[in-house]
Protein backbone atom coordinates (compact mmCIF):
# COMPACT_ATOMS: atom_id res chain seq x y z
CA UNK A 1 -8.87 -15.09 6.98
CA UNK A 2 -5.43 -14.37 7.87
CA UNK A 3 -4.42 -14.66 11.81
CA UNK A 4 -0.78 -14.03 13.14
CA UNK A 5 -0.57 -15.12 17.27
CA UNK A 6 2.26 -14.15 19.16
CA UNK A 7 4.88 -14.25 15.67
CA UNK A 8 9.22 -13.74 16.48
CA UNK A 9 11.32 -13.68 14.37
CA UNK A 10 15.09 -12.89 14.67
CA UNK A 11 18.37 -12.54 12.76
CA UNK A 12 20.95 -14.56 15.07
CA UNK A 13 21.11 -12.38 18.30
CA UNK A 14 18.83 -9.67 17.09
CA UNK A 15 14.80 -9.64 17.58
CA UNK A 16 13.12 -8.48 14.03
CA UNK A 17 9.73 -8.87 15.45
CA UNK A 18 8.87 -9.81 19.00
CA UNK A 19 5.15 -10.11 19.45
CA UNK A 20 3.82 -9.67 15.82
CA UNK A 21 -0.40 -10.37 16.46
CA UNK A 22 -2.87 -9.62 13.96
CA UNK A 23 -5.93 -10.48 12.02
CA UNK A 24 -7.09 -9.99 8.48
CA UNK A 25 -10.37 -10.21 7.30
CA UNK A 26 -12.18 -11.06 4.22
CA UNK A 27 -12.79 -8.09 1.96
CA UNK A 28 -10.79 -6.46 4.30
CA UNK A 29 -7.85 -3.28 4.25
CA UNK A 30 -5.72 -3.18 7.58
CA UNK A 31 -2.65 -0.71 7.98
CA UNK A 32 -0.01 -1.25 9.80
CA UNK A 33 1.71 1.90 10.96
CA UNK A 34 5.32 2.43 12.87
CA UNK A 35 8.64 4.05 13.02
CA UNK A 36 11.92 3.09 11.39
CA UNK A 37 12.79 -0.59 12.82
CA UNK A 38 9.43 -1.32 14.37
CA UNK A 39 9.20 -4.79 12.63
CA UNK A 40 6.87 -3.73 9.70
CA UNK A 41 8.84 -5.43 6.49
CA UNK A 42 9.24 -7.99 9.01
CA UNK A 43 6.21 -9.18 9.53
CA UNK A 44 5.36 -8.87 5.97
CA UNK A 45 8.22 -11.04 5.38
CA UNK A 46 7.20 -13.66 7.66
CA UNK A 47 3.72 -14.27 6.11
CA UNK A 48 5.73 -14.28 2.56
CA UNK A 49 7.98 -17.26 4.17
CA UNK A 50 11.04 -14.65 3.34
CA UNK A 51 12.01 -14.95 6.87
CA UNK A 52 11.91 -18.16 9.07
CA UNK A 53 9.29 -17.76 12.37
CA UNK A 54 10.99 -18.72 15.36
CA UNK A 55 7.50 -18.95 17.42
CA UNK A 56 4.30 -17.92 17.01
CA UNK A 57 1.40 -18.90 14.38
CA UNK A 58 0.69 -17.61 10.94
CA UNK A 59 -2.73 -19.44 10.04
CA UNK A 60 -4.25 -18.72 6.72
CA UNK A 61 -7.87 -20.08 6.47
CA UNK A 62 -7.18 -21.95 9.42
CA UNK A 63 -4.32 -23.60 8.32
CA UNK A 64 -1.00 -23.05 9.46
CA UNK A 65 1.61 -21.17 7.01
CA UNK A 66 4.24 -20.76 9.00
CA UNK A 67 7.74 -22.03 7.25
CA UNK A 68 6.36 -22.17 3.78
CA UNK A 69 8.91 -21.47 1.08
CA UNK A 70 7.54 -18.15 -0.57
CA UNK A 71 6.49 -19.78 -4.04
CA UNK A 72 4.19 -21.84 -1.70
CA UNK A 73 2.70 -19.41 0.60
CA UNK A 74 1.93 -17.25 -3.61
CA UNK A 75 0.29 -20.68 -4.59
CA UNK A 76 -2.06 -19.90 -1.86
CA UNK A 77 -2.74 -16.56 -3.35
CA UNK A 78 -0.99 -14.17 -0.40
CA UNK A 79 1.21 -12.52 -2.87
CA UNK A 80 3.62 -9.27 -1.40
CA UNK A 81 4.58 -5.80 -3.30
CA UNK A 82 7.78 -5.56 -1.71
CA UNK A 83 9.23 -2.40 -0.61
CA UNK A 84 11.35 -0.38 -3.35
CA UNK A 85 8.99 -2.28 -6.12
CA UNK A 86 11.70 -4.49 -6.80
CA UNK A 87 10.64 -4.75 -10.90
CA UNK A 88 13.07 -5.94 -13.36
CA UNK A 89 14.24 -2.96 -15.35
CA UNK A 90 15.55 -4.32 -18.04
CA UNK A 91 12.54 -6.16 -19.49
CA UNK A 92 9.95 -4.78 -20.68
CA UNK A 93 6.58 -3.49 -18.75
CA UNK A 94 4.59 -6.79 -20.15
CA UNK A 95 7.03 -9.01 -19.58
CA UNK A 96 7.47 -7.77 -15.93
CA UNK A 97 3.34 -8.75 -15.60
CA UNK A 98 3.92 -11.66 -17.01
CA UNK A 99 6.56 -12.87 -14.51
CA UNK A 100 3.86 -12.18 -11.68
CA UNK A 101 1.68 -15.13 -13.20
CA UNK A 102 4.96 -17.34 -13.08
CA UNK A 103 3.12 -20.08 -10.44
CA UNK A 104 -0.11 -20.20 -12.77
CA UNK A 105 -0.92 -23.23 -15.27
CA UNK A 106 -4.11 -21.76 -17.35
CA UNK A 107 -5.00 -19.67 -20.13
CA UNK A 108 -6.09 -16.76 -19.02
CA UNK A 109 -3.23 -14.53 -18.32
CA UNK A 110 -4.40 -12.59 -21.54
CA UNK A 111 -7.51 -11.48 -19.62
CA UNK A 112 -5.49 -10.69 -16.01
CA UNK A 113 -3.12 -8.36 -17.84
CA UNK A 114 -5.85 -6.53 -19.31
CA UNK A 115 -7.65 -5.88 -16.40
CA UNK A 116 -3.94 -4.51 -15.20
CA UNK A 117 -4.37 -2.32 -17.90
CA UNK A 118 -7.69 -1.48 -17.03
CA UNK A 119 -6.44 -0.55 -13.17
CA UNK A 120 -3.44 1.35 -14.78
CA UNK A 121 -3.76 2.94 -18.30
CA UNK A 122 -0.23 4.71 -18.00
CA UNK A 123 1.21 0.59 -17.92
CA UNK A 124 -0.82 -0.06 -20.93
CA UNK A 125 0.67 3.09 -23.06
CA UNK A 126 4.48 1.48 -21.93
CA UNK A 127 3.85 -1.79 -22.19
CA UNK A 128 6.88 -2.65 -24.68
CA UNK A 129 9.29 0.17 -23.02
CA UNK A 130 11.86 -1.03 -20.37
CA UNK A 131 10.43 -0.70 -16.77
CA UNK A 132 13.54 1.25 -15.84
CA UNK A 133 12.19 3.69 -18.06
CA UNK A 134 8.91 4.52 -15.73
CA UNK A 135 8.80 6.93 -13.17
CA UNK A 136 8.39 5.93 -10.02
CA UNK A 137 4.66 6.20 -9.43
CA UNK A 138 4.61 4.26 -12.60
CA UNK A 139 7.19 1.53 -11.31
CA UNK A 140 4.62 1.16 -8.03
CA UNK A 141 1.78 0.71 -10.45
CA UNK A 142 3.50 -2.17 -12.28
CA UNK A 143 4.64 -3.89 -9.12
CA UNK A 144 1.27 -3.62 -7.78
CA UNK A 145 -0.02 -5.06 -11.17
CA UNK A 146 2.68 -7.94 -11.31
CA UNK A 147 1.44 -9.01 -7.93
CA UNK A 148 -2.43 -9.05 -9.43
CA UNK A 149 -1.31 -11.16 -12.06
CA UNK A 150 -1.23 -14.21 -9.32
CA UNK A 151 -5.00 -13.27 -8.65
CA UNK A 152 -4.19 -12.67 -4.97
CA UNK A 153 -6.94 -13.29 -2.43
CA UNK A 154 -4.01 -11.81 0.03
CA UNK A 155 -2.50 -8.53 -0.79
CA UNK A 156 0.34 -7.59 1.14
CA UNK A 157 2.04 -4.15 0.38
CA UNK A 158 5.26 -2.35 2.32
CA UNK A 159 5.71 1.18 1.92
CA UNK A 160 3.56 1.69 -1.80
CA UNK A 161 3.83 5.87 -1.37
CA UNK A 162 7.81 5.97 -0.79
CA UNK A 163 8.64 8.80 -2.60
CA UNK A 164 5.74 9.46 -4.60
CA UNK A 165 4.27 12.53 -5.26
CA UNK A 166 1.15 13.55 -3.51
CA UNK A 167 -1.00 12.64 -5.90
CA UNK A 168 0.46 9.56 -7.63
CA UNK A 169 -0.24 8.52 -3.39
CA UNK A 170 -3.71 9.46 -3.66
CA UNK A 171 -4.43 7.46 -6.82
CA UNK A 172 -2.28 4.47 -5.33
CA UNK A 173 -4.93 4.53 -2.35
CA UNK A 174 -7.83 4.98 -4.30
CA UNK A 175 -7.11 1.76 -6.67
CA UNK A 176 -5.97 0.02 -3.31
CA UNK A 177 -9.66 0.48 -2.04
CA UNK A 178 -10.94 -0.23 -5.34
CA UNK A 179 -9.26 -3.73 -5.26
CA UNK A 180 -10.40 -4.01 -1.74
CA UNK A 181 -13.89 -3.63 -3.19
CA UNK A 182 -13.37 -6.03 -5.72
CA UNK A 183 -12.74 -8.58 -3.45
CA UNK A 184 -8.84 -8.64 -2.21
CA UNK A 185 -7.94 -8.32 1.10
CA UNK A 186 -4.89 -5.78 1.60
CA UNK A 187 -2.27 -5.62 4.54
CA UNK A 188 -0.31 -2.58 4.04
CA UNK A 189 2.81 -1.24 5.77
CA UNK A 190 3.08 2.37 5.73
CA UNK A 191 4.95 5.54 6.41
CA UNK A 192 2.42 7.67 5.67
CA UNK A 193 0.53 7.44 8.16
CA UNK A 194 -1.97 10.16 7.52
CA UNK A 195 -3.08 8.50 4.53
CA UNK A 196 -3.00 5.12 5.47
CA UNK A 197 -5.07 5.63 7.94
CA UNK A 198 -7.73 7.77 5.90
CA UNK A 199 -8.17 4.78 3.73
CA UNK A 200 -7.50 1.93 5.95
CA UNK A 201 -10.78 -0.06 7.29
CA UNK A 202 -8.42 -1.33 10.19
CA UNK A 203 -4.86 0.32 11.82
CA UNK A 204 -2.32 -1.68 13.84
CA UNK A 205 0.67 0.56 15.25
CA UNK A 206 3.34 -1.55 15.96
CA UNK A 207 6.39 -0.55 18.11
CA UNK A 208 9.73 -2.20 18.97
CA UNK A 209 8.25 -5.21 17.73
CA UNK A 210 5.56 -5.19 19.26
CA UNK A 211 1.72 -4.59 18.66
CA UNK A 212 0.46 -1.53 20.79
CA UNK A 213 -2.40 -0.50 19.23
CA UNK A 214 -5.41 -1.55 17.09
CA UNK A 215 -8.78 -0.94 16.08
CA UNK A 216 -10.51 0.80 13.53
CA UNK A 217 -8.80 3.60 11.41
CA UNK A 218 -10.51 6.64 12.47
CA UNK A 219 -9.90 5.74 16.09
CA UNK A 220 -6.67 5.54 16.02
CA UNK A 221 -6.25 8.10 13.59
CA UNK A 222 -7.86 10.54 16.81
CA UNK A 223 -5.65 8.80 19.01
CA UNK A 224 -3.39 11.15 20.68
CA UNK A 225 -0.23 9.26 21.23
CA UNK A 226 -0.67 8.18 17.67
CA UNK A 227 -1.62 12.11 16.24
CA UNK A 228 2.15 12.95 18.98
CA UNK A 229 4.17 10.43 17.38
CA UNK A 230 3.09 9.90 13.74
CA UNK A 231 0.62 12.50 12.42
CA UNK A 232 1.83 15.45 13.92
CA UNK A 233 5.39 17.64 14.77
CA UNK A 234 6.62 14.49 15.97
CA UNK A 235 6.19 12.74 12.91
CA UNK A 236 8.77 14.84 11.36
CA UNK A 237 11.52 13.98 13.96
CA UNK A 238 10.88 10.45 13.26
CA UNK A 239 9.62 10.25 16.99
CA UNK A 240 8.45 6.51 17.92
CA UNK A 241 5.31 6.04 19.77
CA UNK A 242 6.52 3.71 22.72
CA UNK A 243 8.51 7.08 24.52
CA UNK A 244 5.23 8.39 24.03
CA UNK A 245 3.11 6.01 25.70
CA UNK A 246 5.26 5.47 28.73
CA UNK A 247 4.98 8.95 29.39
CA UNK A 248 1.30 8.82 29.29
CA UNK A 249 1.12 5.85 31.88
């Protein structure tokens, strides 16, 4: 459904993202686990069209992507819950939802926001307050919903449990995999990788830019480079994975 092959990207001298190579499937939730500077809001970025590709593919449904402007990569339903949640705090939580729907020409919007509602019940008892006003597992809820309201086929998420509480996280992954069920297919970025990969179908670990690991979840959640550097003491130092591996080989 969605393929990246071989994707750079850099900022003048610097490399973002050096070998960025992936593949999302239909129905499908894929996590995509790494330190600090990795390249994982890059990536997401360059599927968005936020960033320019300087080589590499980005094929959605077989057709090439790569250098859309972002409104035109959204038309194609690949819609991104950017990091921080990025809402506008000083309209309300409706009109926020409404704003997601901003490339759409129909009548149903009506309908979308109430199965918003129906996905977040908290969002339906503020919808008139100011979205600065929410908390901040409440803010994550309404940028995940303002993405829905572009009826994504192409869900992509960075960092949706920074600094949530435990279990705002745990109902943020549950209605993730709910949506997953429903039909969306999700690529998250994460921190967390403990949970990420407990609900993930898919795991990526991507290092220095680069893609090191992949297959399914559970493997790599029993992976022991990956337990060293992200689910384990290491984790807590911030330790990256590719010191790890070198010292394996």
């Amino acid at each position: 459904m969605l393929l990246l092959e071989a994707v750079r990207v850099c900022y003048g001298a610097v490399v973002g993202l050096e070998d960025g190579s992936l593949r999302l499937n239909d129905r499908e939730l894929v996590c995509l686990i790494g330190a600090n500077g990795a390249g994982k809001s890059t990536l997401l970025n360059a599927i968005s069209g936020v960033v320019p590709v300087a080589s590499g593919h980005i094929l959605f449904d077989g057709e090439s992507i790569g250098g859309l402007r972002p409104e035109r990569v959204v038309r194609r339903r690949i819609v991104q819950v950017p990091e921080g949640r990025q809402i506008f705090v000083r309209m309300s939580v409706e009109e926020n939802l409404l704003l997601g729907a901003y490339v759409r020409r129909n009548e149903e919007l009506g309908q979308d926001i109430d199965r918003v509602y129906s996905l977040f019940p908290r969002l339906l008892e503020r919808r008139t307050q100011y979205a600065g006003l929410l908390s901040g597992g409440e803010q994550q809820m309404l940028a995940i919903g303002r993405a829905l309201m572009a009826r994504p086929r192409v869900l992509l998420l960075d960092e949706p449990s920074m600094g949530l509480a435990p279990l705002i996280v745990e109902e943020i992954f549950a209605t993730l995999r709910q949506l997953r069920e429903q039909g969306i297919s999700i690529l998250l970025v994460e921190q967390n990788a403990r949970a990420a990969l407990r609900f993930s179908d898919r795991a990526y670990v991507l290092t220095h830019g680069r893609v090191e690991l992949e297959g399914p979840a559970a493997e790599i959640a029993k992976n022991e480079h990956v337990r060293e550097a992200f689910l384990g003491k290491a984790a807590a130092s911030g330790r990256a994975l590719a010191p790890v591996l070198k010292s394996r080989k």
